[in-house]
PDB file of N, CA and C in Angstrom:
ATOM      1  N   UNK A   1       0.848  -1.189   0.000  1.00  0.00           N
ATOM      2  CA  UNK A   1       0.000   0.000   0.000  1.00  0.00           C
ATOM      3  C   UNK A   1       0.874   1.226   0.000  1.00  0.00           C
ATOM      4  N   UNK A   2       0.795   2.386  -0.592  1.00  0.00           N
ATOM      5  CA  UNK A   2       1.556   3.317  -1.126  1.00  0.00           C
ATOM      6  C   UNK A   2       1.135   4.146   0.489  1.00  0.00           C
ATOM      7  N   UNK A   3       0.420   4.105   1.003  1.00  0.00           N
ATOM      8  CA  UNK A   3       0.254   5.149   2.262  1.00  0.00           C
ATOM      9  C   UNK A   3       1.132   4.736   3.716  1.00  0.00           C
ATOM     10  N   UNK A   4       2.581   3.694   3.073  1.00  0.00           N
ATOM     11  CA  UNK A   4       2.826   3.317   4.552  1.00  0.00           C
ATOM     12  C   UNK A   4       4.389   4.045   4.748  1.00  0.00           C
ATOM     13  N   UNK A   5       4.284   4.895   3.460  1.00  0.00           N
ATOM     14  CA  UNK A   5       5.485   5.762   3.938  1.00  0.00           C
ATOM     15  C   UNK A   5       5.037   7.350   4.731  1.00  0.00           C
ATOM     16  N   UNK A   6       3.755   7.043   4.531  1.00  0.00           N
ATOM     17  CA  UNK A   6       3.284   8.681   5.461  1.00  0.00           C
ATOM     18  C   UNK A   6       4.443   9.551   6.716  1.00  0.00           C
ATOM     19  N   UNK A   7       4.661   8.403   7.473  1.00  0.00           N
ATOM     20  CA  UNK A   7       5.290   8.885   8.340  1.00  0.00           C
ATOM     21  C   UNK A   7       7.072   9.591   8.323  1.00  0.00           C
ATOM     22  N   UNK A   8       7.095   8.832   7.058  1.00  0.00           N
ATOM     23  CA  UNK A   8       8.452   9.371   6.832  1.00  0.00           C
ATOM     24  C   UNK A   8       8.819  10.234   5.571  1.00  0.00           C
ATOM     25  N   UNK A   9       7.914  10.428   5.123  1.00  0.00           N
ATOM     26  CA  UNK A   9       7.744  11.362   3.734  1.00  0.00           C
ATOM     27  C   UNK A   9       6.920  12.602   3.881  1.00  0.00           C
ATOM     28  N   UNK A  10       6.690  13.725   3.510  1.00  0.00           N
ATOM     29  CA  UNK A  10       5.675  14.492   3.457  1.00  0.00           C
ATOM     30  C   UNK A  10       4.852  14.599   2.792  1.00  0.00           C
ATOM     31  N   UNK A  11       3.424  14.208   3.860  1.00  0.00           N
ATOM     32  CA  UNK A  11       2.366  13.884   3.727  1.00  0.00           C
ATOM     33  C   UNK A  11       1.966  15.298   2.528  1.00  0.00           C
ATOM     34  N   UNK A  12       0.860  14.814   2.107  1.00  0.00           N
ATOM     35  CA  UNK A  12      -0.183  15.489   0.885  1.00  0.00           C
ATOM     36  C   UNK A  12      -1.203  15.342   0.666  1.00  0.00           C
ATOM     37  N   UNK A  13      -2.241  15.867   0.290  1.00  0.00           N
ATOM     38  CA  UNK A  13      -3.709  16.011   0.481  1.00  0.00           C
ATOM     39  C   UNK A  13      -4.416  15.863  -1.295  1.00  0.00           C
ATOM     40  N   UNK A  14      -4.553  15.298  -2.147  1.00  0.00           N
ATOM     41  CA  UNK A  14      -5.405  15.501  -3.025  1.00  0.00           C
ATOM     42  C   UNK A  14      -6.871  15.748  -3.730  1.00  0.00           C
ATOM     43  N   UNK A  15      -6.819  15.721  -4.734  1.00  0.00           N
ATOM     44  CA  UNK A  15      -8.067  16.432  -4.955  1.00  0.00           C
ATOM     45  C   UNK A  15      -9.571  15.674  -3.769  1.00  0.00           C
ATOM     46  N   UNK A  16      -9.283  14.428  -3.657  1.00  0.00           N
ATOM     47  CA  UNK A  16     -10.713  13.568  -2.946  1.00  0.00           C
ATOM     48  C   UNK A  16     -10.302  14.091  -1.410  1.00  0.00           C
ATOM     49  N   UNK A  17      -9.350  14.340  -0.831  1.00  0.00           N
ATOM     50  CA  UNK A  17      -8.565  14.702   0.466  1.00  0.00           C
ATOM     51  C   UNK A  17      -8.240  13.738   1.086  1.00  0.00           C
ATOM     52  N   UNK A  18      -7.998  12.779   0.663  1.00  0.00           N
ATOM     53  CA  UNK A  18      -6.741  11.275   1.023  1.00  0.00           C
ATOM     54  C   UNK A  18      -5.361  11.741   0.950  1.00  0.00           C
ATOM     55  N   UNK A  19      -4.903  11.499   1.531  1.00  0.00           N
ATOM     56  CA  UNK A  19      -3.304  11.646   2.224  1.00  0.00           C
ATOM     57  C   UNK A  19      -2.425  10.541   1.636  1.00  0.00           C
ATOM     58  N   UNK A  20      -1.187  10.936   0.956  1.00  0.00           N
ATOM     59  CA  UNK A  20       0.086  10.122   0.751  1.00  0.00           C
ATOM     60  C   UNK A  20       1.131  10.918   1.054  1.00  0.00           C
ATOM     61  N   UNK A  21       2.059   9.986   1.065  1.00  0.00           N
ATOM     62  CA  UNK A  21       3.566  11.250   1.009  1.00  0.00           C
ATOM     63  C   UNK A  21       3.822  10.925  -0.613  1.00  0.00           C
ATOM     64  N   UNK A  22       4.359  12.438  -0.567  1.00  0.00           N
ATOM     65  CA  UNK A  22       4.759  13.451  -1.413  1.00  0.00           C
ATOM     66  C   UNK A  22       5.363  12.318  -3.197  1.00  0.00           C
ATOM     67  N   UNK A  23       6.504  11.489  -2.194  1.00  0.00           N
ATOM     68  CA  UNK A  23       6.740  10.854  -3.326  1.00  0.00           C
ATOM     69  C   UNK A  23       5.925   9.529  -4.032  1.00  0.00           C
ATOM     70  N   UNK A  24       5.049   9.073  -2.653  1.00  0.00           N
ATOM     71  CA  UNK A  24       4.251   7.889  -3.657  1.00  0.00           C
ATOM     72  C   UNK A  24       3.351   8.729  -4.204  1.00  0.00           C
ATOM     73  N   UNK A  25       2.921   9.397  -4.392  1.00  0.00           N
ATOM     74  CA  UNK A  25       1.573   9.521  -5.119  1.00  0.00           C
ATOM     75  C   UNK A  25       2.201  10.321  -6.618  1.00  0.00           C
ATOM     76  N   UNK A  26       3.176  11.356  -6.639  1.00  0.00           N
ATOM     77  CA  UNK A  26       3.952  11.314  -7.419  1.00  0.00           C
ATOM     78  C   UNK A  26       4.554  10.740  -8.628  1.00  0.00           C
ATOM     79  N   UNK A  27       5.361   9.454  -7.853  1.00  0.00           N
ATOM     80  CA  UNK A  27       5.109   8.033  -8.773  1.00  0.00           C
ATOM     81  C   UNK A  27       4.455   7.379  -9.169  1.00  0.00           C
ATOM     82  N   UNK A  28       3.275   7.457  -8.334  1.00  0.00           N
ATOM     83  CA  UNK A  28       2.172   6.987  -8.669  1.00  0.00           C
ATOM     84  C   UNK A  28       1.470   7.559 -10.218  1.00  0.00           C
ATOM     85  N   UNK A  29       1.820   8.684 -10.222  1.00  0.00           N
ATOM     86  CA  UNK A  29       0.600   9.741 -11.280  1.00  0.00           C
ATOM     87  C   UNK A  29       1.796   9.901 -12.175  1.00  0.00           C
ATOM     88  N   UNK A  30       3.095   9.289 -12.357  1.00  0.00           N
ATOM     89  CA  UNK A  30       4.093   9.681 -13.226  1.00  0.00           C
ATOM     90  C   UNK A  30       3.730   9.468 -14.795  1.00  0.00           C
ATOM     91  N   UNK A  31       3.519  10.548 -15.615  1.00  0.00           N
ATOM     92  CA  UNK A  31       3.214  10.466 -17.149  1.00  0.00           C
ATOM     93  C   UNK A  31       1.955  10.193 -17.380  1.00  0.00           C
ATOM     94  N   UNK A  32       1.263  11.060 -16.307  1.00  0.00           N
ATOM     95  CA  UNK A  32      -0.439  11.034 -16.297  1.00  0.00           C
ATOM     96  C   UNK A  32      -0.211  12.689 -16.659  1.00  0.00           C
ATOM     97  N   UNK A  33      -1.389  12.729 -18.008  1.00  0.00           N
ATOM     98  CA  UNK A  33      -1.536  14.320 -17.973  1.00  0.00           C
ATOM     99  C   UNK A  33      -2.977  14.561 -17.640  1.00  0.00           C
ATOM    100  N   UNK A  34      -3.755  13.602 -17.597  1.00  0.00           N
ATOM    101  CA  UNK A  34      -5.095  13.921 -17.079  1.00  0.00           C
ATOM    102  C   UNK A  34      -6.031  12.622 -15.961  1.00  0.00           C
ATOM    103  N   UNK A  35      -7.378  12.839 -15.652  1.00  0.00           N
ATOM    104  CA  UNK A  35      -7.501  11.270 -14.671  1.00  0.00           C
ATOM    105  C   UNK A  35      -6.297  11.122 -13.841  1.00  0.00           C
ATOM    106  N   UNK A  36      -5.951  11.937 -13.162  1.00  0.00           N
ATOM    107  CA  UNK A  36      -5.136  12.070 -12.123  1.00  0.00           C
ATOM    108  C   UNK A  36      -6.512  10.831 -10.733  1.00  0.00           C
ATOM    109  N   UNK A  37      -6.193   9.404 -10.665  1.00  0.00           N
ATOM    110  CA  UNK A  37      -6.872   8.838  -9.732  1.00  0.00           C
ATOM    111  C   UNK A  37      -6.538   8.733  -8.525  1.00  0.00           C
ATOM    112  N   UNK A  38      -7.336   8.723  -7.332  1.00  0.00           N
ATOM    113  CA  UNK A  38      -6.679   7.823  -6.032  1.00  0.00           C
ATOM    114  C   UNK A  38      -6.897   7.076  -5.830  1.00  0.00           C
ATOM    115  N   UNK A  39      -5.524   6.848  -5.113  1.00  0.00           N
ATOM    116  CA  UNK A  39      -5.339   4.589  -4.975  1.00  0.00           C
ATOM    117  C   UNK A  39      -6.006   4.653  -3.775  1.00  0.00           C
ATOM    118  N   UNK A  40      -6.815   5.477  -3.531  1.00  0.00           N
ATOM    119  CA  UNK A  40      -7.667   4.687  -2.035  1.00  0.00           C
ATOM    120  C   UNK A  40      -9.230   4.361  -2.775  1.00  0.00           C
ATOM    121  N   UNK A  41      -9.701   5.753  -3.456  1.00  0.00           N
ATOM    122  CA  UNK A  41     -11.257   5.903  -3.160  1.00  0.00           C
ATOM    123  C   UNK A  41     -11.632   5.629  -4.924  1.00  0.00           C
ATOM    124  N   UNK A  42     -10.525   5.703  -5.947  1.00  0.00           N
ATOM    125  CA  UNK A  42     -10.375   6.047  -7.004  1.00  0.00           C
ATOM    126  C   UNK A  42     -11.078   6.963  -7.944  1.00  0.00           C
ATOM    127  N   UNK A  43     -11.587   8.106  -6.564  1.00  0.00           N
ATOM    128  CA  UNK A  43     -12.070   9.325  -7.524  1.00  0.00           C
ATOM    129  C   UNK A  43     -10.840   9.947  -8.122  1.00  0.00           C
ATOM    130  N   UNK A  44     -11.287  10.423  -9.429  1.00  0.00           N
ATOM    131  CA  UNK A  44     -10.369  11.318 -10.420  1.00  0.00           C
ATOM    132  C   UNK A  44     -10.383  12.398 -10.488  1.00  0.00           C
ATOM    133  N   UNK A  45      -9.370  13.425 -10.560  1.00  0.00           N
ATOM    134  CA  UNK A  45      -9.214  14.580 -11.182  1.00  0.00           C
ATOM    135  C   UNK A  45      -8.841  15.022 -12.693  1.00  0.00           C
ATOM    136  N   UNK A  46      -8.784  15.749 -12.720  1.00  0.00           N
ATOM    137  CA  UNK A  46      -8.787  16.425 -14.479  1.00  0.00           C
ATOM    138  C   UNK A  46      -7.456  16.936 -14.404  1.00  0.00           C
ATOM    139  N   UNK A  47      -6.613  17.667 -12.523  1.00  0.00           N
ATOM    140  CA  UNK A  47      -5.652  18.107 -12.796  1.00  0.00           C
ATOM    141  C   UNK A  47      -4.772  17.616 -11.648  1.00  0.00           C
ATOM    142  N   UNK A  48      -3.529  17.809 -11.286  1.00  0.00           N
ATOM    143  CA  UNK A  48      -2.541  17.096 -10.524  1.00  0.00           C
ATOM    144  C   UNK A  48      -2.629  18.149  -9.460  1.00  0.00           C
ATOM    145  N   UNK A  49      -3.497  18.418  -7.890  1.00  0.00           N
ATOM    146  CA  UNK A  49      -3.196  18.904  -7.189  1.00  0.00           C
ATOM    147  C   UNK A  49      -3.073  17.960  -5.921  1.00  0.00           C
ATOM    148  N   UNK A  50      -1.629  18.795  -5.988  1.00  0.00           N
ATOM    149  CA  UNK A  50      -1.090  17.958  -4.297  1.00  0.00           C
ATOM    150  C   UNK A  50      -1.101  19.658  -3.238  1.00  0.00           C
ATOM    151  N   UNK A  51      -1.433  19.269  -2.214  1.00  0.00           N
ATOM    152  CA  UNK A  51      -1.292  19.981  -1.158  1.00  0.00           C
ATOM    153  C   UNK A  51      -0.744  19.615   0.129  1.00  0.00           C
ATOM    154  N   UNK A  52       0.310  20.407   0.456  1.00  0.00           N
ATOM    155  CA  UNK A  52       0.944  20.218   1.652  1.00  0.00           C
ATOM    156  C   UNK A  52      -0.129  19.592   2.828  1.00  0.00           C
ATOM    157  N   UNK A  53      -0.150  18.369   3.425  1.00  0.00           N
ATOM    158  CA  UNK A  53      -0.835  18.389   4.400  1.00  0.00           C
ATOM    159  C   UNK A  53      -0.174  18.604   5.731  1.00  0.00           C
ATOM    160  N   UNK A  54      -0.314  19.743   6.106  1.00  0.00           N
ATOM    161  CA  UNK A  54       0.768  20.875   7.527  1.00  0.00           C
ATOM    162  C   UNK A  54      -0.263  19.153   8.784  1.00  0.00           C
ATOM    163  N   UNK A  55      -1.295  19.632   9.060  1.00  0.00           N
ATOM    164  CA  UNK A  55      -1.577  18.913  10.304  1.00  0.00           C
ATOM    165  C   UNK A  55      -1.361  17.597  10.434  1.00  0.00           C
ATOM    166  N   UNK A  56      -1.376  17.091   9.310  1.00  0.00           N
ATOM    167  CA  UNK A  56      -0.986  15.119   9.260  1.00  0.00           C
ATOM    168  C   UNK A  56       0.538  15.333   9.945  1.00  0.00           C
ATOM    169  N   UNK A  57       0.923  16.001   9.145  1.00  0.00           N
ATOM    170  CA  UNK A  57       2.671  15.957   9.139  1.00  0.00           C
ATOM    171  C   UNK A  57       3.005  16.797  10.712  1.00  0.00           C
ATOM    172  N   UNK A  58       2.238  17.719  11.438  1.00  0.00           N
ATOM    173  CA  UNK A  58       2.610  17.766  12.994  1.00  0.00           C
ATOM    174  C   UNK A  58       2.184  16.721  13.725  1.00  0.00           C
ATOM    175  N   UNK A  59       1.114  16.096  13.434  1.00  0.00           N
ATOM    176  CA  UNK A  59       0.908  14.892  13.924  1.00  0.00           C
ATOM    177  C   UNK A  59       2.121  13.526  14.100  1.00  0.00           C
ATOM    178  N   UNK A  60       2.563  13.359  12.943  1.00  0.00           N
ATOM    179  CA  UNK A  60       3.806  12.618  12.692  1.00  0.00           C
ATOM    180  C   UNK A  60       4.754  13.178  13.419  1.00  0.00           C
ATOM    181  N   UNK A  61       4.643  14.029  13.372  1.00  0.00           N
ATOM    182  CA  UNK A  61       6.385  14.597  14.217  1.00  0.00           C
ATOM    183  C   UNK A  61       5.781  14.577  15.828  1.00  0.00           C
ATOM    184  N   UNK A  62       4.933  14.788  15.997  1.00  0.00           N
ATOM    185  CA  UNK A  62       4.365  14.437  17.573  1.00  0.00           C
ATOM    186  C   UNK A  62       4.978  13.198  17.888  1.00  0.00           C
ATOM    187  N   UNK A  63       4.124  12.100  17.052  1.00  0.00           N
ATOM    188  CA  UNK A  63       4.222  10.650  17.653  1.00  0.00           C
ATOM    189  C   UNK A  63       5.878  10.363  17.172  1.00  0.00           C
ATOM    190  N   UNK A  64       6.720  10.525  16.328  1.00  0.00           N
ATOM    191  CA  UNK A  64       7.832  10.446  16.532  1.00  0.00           C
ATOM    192  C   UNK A  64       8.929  10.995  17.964  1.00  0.00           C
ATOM    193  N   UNK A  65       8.483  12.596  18.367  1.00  0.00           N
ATOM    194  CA  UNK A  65       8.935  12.686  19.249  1.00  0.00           C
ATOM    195  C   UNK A  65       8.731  11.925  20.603  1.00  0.00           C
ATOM    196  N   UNK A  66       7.242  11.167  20.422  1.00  0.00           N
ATOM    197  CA  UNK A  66       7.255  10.808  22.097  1.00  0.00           C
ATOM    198  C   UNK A  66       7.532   9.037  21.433  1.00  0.00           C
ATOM    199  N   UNK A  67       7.504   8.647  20.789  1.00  0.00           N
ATOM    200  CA  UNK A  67       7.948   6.961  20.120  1.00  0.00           C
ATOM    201  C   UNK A  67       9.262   6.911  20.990  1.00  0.00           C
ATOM    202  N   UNK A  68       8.832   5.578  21.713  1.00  0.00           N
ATOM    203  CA  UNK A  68      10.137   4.598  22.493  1.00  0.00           C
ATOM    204  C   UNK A  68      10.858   4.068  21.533  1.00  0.00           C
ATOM    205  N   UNK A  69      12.491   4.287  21.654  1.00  0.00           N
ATOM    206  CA  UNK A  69      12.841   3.823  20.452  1.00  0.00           C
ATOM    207  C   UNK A  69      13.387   2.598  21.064  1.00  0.00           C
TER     208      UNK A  69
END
């Protein structure tokens, strides 16, 4: 599943608002110019928007800081 690098990649928000990091979904959509899909819900877009997701990604850095290593 492409969503199990979340924690160590920066997370992203697309058009349906499902979350990947930055580089799977990326690779994922590589030499797509349109039907941009998601691998969760497989609604489509017409265009490639990724958006920073800021709160996933403080979340991650939370549970990293308090994670027993």
């Amino acid at each position: 599943r492409i969503e199990t690098n979340l924690e160590t990649e920066d997370p992203v928000s697309i058009h349906c608002g499902h979350s990947f990091c930055w580089s799977c979904i990326t690779e994922t959509w590589e030499g797509l110019t349109t039907n941009f899909s998601c691998p969760q819900c497989r609604e489509t877009g017409d265009q490639k928007s990724l958006r920073p997701n800021w709160e996933l990604a403080e979340v991650f850095e939370v549970h990293r800081d308090h994670s027993v290593v």
